[in-house]
PDB file of N, CA and C in Angstrom:
ATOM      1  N   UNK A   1       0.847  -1.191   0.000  1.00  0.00           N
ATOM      2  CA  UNK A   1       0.000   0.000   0.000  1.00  0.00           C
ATOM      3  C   UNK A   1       0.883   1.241   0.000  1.00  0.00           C
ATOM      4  N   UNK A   2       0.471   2.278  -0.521  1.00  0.00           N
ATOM      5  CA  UNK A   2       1.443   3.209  -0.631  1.00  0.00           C
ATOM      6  C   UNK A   2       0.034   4.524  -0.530  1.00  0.00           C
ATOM      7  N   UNK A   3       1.125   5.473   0.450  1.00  0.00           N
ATOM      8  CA  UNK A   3       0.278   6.490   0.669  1.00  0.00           C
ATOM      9  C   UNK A   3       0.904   7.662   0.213  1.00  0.00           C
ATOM     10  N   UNK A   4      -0.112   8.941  -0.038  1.00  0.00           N
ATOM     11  CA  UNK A   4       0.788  10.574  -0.632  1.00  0.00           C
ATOM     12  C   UNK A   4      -0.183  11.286  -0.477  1.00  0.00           C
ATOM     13  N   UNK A   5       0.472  11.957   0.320  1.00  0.00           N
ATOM     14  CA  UNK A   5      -0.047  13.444   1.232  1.00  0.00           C
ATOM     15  C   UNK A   5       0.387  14.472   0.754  1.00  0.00           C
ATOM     16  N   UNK A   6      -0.662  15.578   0.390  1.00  0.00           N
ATOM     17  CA  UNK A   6      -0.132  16.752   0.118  1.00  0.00           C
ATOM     18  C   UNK A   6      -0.107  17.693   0.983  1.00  0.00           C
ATOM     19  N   UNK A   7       0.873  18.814   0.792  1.00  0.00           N
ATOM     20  CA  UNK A   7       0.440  20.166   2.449  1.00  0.00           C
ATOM     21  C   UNK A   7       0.954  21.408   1.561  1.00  0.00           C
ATOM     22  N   UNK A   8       0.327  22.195   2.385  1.00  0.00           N
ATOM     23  CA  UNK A   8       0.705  23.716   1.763  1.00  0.00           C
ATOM     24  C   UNK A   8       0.193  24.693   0.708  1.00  0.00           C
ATOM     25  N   UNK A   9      -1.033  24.401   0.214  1.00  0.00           N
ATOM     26  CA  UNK A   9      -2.214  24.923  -0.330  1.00  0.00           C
ATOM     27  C   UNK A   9      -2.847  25.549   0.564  1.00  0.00           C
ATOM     28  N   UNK A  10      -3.599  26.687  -0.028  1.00  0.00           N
ATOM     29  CA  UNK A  10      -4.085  28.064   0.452  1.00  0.00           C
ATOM     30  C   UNK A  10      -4.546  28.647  -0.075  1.00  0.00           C
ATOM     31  N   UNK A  11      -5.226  30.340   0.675  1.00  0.00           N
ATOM     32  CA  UNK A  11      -5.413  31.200   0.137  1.00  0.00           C
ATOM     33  C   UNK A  11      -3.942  32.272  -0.016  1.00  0.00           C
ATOM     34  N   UNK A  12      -4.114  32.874  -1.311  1.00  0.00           N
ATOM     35  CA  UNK A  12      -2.783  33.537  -1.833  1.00  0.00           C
ATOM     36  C   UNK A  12      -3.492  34.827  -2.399  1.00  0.00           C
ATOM     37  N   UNK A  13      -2.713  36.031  -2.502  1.00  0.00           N
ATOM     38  CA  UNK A  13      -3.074  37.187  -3.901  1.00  0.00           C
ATOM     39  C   UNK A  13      -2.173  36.980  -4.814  1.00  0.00           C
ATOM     40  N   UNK A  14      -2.747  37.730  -6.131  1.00  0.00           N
ATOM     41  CA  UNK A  14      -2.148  37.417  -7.369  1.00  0.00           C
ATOM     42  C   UNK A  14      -0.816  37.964  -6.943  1.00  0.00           C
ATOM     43  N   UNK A  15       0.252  37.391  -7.781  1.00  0.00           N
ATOM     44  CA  UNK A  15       1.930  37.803  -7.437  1.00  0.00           C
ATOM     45  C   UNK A  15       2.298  36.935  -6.710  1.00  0.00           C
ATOM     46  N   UNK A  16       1.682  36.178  -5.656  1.00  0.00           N
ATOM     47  CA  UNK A  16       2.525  35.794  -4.587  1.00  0.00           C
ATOM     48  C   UNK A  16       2.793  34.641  -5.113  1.00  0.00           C
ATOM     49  N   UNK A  17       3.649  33.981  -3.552  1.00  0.00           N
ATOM     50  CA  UNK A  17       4.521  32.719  -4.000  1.00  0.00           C
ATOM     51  C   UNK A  17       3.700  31.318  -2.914  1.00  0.00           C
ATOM     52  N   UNK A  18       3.377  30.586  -3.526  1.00  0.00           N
ATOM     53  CA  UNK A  18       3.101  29.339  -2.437  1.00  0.00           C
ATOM     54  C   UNK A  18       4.132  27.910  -2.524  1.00  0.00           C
ATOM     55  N   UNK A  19       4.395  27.172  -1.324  1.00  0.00           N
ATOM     56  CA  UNK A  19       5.333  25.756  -1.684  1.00  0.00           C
ATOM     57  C   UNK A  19       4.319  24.718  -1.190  1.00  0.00           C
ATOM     58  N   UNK A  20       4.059  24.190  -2.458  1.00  0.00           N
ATOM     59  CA  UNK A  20       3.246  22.811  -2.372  1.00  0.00           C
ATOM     60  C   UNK A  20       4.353  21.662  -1.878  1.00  0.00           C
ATOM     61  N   UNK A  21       4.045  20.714  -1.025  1.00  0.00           N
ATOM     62  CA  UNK A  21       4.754  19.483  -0.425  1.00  0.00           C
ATOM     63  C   UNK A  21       4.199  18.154  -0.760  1.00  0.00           C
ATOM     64  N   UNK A  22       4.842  17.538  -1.204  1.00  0.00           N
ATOM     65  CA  UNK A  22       3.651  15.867  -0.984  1.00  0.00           C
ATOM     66  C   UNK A  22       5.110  14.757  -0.716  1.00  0.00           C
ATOM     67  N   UNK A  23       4.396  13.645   0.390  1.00  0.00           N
ATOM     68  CA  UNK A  23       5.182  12.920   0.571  1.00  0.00           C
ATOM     69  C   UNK A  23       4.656  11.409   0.342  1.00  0.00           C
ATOM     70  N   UNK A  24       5.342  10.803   0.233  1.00  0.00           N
ATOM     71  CA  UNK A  24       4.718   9.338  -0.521  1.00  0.00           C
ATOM     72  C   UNK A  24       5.235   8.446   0.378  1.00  0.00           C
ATOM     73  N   UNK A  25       4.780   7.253   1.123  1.00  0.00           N
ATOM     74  CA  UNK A  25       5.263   6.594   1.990  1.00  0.00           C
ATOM     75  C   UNK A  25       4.894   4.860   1.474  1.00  0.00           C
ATOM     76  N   UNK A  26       5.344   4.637   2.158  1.00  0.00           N
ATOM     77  CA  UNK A  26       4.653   2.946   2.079  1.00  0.00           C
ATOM     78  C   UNK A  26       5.424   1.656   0.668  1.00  0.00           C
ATOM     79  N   UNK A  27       5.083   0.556   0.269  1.00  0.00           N
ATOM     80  CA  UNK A  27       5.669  -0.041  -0.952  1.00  0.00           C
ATOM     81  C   UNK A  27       5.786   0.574  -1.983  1.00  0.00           C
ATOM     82  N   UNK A  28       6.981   1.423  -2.024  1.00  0.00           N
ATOM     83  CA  UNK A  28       7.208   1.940  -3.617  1.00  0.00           C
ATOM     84  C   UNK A  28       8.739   1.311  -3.963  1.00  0.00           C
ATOM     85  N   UNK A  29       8.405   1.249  -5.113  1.00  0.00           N
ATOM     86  CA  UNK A  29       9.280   0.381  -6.433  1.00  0.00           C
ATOM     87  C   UNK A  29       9.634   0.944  -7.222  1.00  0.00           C
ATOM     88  N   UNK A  30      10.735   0.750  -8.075  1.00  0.00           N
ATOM     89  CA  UNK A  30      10.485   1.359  -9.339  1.00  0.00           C
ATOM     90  C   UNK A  30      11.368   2.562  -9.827  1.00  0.00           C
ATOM     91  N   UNK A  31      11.209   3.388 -10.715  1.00  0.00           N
ATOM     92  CA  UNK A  31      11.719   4.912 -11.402  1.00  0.00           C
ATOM     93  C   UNK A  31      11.085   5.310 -10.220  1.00  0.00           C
ATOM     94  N   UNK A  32       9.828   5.836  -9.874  1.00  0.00           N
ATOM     95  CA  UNK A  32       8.902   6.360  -8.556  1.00  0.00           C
ATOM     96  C   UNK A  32       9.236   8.250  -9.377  1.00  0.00           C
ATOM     97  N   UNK A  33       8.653   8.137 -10.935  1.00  0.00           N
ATOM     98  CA  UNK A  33       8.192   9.657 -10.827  1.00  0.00           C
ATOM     99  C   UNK A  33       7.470  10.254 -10.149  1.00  0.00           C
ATOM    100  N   UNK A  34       7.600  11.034 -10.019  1.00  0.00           N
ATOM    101  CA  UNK A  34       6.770  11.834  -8.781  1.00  0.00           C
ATOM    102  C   UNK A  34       6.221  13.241  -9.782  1.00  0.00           C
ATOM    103  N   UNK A  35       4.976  13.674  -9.618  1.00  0.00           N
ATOM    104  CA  UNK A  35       4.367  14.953 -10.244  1.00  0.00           C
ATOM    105  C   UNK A  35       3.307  15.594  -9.383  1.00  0.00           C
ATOM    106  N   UNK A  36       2.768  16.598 -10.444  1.00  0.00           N
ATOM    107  CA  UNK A  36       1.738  17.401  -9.886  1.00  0.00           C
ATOM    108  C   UNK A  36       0.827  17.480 -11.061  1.00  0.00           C
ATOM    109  N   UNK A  37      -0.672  17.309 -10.928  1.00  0.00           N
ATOM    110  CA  UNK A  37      -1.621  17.547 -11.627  1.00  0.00           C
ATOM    111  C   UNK A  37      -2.567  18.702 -10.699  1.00  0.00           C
ATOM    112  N   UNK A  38      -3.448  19.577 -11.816  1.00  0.00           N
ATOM    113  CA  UNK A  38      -4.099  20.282 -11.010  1.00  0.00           C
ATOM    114  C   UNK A  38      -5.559  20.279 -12.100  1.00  0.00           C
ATOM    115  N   UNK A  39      -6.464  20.693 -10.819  1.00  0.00           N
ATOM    116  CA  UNK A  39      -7.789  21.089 -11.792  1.00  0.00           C
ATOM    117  C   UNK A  39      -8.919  21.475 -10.997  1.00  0.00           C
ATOM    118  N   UNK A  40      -8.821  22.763 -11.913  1.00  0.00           N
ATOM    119  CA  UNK A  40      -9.966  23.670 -11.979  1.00  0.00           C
ATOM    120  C   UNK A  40     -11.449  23.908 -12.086  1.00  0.00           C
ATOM    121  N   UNK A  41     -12.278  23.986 -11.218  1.00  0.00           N
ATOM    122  CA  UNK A  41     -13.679  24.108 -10.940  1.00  0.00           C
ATOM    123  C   UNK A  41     -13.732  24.054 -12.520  1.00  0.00           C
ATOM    124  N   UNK A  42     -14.892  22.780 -13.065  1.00  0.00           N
ATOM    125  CA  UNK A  42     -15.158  22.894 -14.456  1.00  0.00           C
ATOM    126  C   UNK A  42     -14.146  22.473 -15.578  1.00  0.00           C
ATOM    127  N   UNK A  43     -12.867  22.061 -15.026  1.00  0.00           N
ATOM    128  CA  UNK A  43     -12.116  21.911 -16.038  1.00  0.00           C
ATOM    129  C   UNK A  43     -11.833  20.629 -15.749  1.00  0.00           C
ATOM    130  N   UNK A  44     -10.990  20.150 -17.196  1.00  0.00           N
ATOM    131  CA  UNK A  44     -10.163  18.441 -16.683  1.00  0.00           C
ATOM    132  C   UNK A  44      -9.086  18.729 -16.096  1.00  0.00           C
ATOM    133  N   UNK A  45      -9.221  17.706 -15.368  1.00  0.00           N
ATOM    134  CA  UNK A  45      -7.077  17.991 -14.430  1.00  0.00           C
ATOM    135  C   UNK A  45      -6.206  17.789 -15.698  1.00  0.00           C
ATOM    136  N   UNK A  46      -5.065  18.716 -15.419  1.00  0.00           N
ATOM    137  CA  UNK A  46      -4.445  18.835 -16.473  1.00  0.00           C
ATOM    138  C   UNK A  46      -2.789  18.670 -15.498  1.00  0.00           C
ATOM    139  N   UNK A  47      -1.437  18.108 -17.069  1.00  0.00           N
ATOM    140  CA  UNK A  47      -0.120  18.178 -15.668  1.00  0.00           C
ATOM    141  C   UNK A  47       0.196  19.385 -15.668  1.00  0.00           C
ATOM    142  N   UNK A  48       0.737  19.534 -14.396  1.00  0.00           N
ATOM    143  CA  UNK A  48       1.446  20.736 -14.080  1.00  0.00           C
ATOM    144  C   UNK A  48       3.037  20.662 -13.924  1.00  0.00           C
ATOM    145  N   UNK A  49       3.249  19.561 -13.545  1.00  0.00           N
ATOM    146  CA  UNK A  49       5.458  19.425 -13.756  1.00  0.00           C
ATOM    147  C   UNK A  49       5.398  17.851 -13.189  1.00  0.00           C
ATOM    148  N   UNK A  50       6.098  17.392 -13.444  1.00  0.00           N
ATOM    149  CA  UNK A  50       7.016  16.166 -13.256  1.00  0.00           C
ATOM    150  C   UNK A  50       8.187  15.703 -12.976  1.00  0.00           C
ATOM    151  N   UNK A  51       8.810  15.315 -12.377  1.00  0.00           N
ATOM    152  CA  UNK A  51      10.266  14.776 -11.750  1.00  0.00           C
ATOM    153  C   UNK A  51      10.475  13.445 -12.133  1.00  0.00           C
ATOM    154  N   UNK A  52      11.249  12.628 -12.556  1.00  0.00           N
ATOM    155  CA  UNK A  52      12.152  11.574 -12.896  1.00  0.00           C
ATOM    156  C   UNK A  52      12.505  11.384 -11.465  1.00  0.00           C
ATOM    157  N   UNK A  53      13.079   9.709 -11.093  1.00  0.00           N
ATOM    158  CA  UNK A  53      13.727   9.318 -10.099  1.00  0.00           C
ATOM    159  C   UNK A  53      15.161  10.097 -10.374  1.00  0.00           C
ATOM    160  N   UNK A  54      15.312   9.913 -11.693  1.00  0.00           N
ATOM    161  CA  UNK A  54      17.090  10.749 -12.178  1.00  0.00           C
ATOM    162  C   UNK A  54      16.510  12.373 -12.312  1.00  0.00           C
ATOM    163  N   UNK A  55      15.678  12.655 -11.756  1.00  0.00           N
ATOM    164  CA  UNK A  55      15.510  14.466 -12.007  1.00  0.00           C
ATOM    165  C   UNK A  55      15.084  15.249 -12.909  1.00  0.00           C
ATOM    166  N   UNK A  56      15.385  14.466 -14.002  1.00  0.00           N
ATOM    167  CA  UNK A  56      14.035  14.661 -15.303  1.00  0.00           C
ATOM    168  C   UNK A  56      13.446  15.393 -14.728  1.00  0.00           C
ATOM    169  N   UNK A  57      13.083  16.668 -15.601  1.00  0.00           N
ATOM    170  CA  UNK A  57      11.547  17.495 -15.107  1.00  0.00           C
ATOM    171  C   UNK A  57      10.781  17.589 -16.842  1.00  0.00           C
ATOM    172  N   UNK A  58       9.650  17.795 -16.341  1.00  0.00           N
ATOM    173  CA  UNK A  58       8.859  18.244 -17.464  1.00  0.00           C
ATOM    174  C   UNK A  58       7.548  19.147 -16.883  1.00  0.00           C
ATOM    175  N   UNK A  59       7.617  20.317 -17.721  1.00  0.00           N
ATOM    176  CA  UNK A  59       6.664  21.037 -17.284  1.00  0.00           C
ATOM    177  C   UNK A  59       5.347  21.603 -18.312  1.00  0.00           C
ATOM    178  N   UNK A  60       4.234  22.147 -17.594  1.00  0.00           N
ATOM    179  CA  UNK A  60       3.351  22.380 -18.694  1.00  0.00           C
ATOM    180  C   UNK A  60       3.762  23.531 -19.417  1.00  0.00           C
ATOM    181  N   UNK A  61       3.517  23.748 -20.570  1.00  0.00           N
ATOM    182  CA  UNK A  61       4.190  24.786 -21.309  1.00  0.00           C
ATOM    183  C   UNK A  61       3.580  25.730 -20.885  1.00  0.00           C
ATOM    184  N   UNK A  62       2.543  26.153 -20.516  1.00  0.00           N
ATOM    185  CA  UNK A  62       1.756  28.106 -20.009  1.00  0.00           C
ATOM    186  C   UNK A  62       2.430  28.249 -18.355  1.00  0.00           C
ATOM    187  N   UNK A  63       2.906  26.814 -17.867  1.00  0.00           N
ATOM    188  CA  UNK A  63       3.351  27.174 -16.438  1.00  0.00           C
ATOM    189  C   UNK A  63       5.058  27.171 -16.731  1.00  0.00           C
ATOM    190  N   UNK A  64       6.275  26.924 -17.573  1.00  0.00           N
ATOM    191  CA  UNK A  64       7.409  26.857 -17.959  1.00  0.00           C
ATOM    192  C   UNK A  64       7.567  28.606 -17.327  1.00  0.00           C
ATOM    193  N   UNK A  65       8.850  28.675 -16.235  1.00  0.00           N
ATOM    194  CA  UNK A  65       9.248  29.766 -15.684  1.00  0.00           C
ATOM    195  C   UNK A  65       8.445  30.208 -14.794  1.00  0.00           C
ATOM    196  N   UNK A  66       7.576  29.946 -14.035  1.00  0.00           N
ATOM    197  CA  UNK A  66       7.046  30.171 -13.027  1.00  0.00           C
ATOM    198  C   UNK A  66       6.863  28.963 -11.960  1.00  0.00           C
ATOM    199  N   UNK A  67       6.927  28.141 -12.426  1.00  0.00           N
ATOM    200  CA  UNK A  67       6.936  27.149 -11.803  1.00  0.00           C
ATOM    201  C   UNK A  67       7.758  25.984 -11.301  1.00  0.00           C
ATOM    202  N   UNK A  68       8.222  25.524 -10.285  1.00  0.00           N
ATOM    203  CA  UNK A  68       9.507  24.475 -10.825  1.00  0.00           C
ATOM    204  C   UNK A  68       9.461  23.300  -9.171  1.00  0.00           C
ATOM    205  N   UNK A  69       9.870  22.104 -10.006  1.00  0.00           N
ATOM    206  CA  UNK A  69       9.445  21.029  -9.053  1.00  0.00           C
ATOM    207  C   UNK A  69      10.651  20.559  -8.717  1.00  0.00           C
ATOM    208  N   UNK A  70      10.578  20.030  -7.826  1.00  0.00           N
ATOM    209  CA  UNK A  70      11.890  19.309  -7.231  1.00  0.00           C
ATOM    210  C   UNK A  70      11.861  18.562  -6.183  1.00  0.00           C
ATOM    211  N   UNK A  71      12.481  17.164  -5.922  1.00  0.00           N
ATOM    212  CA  UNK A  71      12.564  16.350  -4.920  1.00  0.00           C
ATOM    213  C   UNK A  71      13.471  15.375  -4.673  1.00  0.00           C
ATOM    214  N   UNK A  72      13.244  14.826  -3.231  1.00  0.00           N
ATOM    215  CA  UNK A  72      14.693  14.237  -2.212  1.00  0.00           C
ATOM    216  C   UNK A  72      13.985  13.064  -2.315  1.00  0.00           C
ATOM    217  N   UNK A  73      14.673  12.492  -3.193  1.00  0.00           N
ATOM    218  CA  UNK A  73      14.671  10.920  -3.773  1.00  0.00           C
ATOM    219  C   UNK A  73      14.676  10.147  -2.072  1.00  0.00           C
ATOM    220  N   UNK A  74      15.493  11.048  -1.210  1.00  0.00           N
ATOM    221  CA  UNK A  74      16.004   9.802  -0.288  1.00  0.00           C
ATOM    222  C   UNK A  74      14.446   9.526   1.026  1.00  0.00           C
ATOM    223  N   UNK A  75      13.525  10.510   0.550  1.00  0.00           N
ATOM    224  CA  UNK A  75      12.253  10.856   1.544  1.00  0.00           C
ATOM    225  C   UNK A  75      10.688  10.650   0.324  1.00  0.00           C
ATOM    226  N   UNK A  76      11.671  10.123  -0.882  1.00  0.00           N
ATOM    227  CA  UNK A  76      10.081  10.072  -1.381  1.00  0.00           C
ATOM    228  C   UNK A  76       9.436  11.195  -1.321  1.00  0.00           C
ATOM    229  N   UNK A  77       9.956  13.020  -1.590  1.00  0.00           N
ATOM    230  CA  UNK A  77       9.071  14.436  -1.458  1.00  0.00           C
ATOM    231  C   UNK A  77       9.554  14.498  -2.817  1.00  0.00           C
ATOM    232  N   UNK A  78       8.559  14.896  -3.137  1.00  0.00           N
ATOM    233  CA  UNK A  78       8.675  16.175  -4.219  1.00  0.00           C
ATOM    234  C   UNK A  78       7.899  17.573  -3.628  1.00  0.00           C
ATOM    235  N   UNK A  79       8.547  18.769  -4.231  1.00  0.00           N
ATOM    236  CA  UNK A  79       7.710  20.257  -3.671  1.00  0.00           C
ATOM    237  C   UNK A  79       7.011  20.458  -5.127  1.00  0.00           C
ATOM    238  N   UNK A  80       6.280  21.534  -4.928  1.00  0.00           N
ATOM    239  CA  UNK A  80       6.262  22.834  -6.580  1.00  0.00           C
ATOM    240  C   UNK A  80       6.310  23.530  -5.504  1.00  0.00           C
ATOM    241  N   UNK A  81       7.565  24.550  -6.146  1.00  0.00           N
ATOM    242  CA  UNK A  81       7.655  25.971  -5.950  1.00  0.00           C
ATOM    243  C   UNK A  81       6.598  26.891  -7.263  1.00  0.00           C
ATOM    244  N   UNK A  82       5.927  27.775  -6.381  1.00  0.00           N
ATOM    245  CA  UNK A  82       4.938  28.440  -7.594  1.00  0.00           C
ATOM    246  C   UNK A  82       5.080  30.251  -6.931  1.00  0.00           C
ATOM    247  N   UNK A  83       4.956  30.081  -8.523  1.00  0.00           N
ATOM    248  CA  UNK A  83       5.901  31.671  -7.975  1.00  0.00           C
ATOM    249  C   UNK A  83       4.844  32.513  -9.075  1.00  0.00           C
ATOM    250  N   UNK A  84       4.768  34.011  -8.666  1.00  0.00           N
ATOM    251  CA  UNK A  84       3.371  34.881  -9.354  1.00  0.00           C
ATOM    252  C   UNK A  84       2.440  34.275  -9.713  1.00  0.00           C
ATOM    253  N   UNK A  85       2.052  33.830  -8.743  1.00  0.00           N
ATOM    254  CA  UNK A  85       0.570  33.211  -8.845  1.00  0.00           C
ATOM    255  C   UNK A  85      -0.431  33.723  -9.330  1.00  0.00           C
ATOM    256  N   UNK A  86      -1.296  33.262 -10.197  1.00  0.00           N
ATOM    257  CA  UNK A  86      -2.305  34.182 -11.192  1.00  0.00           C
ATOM    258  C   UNK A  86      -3.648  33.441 -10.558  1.00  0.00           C
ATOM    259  N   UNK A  87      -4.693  34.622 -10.467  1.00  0.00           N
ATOM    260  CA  UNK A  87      -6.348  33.972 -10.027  1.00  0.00           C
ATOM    261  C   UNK A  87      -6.450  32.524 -11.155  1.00  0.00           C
ATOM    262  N   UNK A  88      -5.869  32.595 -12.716  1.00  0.00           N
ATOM    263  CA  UNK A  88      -6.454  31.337 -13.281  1.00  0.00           C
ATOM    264  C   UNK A  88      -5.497  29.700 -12.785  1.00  0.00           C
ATOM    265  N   UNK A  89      -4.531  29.930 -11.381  1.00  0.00           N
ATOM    266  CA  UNK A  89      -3.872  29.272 -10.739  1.00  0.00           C
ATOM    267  C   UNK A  89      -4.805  28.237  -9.904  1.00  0.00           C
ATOM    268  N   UNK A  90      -5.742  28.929  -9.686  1.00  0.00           N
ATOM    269  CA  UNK A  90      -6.902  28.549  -8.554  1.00  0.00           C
ATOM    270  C   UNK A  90      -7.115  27.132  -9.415  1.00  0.00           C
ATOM    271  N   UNK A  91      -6.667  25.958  -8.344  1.00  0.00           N
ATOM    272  CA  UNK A  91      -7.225  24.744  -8.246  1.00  0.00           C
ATOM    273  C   UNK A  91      -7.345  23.693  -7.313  1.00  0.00           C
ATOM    274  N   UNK A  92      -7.698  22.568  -7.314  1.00  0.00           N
ATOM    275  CA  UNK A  92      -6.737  21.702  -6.355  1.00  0.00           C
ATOM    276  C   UNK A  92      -5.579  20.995  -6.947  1.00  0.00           C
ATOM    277  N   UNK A  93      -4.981  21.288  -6.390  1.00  0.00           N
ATOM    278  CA  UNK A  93      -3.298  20.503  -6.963  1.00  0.00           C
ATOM    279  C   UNK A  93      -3.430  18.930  -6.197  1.00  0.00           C
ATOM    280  N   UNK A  94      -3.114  18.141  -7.201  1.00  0.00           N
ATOM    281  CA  UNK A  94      -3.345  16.630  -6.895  1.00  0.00           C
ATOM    282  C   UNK A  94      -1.494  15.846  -7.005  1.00  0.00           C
ATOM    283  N   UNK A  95      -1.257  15.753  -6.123  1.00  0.00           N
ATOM    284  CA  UNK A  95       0.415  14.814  -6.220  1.00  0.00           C
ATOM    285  C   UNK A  95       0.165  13.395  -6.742  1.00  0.00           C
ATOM    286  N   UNK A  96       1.151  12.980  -7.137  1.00  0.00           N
ATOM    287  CA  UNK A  96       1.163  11.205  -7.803  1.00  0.00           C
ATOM    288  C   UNK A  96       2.507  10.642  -7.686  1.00  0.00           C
ATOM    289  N   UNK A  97       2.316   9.338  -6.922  1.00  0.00           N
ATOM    290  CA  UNK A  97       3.692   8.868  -7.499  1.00  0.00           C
ATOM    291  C   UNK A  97       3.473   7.575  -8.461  1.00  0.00           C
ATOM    292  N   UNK A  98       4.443   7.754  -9.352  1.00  0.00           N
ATOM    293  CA  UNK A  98       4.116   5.978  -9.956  1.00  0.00           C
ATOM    294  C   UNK A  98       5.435   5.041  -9.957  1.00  0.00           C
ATOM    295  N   UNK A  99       4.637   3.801  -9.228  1.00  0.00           N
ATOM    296  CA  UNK A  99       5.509   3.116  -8.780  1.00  0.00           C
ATOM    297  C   UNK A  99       5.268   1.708  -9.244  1.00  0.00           C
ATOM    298  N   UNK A 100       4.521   1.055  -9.102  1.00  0.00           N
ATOM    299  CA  UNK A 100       4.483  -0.423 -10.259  1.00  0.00           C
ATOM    300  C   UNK A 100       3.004   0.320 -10.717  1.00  0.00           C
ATOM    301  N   UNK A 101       2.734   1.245  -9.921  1.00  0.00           N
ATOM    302  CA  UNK A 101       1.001   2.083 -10.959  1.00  0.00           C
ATOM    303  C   UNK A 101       1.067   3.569 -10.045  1.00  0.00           C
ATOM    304  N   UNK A 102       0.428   4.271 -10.303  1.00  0.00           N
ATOM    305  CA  UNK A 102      -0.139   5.268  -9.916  1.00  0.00           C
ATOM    306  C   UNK A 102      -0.777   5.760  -8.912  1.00  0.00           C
ATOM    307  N   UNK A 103       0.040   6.179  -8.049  1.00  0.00           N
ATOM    308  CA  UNK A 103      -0.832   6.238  -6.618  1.00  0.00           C
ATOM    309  C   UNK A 103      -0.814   7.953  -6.686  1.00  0.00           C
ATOM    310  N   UNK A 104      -2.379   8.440  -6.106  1.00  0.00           N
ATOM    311  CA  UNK A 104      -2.523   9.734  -5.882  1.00  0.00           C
ATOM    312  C   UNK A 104      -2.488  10.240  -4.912  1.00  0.00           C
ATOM    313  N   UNK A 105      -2.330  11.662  -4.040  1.00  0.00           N
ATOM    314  CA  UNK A 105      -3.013  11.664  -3.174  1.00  0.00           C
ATOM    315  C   UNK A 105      -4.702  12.534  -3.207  1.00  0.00           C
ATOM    316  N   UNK A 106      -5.125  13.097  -1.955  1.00  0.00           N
ATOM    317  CA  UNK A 106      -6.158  13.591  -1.595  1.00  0.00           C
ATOM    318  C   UNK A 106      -6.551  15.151  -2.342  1.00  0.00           C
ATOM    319  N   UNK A 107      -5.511  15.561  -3.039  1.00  0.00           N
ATOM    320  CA  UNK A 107      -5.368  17.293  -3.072  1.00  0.00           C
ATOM    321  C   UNK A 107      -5.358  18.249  -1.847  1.00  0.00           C
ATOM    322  N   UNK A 108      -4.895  19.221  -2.086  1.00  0.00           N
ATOM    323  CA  UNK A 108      -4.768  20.281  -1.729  1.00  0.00           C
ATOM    324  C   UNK A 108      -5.142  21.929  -2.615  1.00  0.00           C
ATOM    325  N   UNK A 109      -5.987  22.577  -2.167  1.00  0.00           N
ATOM    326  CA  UNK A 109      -6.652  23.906  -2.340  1.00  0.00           C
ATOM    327  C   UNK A 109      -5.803  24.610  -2.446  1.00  0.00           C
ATOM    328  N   UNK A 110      -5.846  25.118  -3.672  1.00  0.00           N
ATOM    329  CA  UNK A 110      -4.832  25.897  -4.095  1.00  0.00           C
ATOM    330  C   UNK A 110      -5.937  27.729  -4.914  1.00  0.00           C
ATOM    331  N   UNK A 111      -6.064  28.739  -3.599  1.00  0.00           N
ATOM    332  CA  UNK A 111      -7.068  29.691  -4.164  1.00  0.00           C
ATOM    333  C   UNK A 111      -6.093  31.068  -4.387  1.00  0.00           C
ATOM    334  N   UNK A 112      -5.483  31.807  -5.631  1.00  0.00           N
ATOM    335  CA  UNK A 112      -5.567  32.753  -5.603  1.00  0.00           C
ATOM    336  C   UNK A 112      -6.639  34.025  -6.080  1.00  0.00           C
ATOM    337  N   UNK A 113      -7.009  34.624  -4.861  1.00  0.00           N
ATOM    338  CA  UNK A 113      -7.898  35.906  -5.455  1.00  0.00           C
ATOM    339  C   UNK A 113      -7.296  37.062  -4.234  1.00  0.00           C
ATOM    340  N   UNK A 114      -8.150  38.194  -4.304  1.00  0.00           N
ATOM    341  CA  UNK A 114      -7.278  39.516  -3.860  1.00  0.00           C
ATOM    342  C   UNK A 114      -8.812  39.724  -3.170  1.00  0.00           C
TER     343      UNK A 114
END
C-alpha cells in the first residue's frame, strides 16, 4: 500500500509565491516519478510538472518559468515551488507517485484571489 499526502495549499493574492509538499510513503518500487496535476472548478485535471527518479523534469508549457518542481529521492518528497501566482492558478493541486502504478493523493486547495 502506498500512501501521498499533500500540504501547503491556500489562500494567496495574485503575485505571490506558495510551496506545495507531498510525501509518498509505504511499498514503492520502481523509477517512482513523482508529479503534480491540477484542476480547476469545471475543467479536466491537467499536468502541471514532473520529476524523474534521475531528475528529469517536465513542465506544462503556459506554467514553464514560473513554476519548478523538485525532490529528495532519499524521503520520497517532491515540492512545486509556484511563484506569481495568477487567479487562473486557482485549483486543487493533486500529487502522484508511480511506482508499479499510480498512486494519488487527496489534493490540496490551491485559491488565488485579492
Amino acid at each position: 500500500q502506498v500512501r501521498v499526502v499533500e500540504s501547503g495549499g491556500g489562500l494567496v493574492q495574485p503575485g505571490e509565491s506558495l510551496r506545495l509538499s507531498c510525501v509518498a510513503s509505504g511499498s514503492i518500487y520502481g523509477g517512482r516519478t513523482m508529479g503534480w496535476y491540477r484542476q480547476a472548478p469545471g475543467k479536466e485535471r491537467e499536468l502541471v510538472a514532473s520529476i524523474t527518479g534521475a531528475g528529469t523534469t517536465t513542465y506544462a508549457d503556459s506554467l514553464k518559468g514560473r513554476f519548478t518542481i523538485s525532490r529528495s529521492n532519499a524521503q520520497n518528497t517532491v515540492y512545486l515551488q509556484m511563484n506569481s501566482l495568477e487567479s487562473e492558478d486557482t485549483a486543487v493541486y493533486y500529487c502522484y507517485i508511480y511506482s508499479t502504478q499510480i498512486y494519488w493523493g487527496q489534493g490540496t486547495q490551491v485559491t488565488v484571489s485579492s
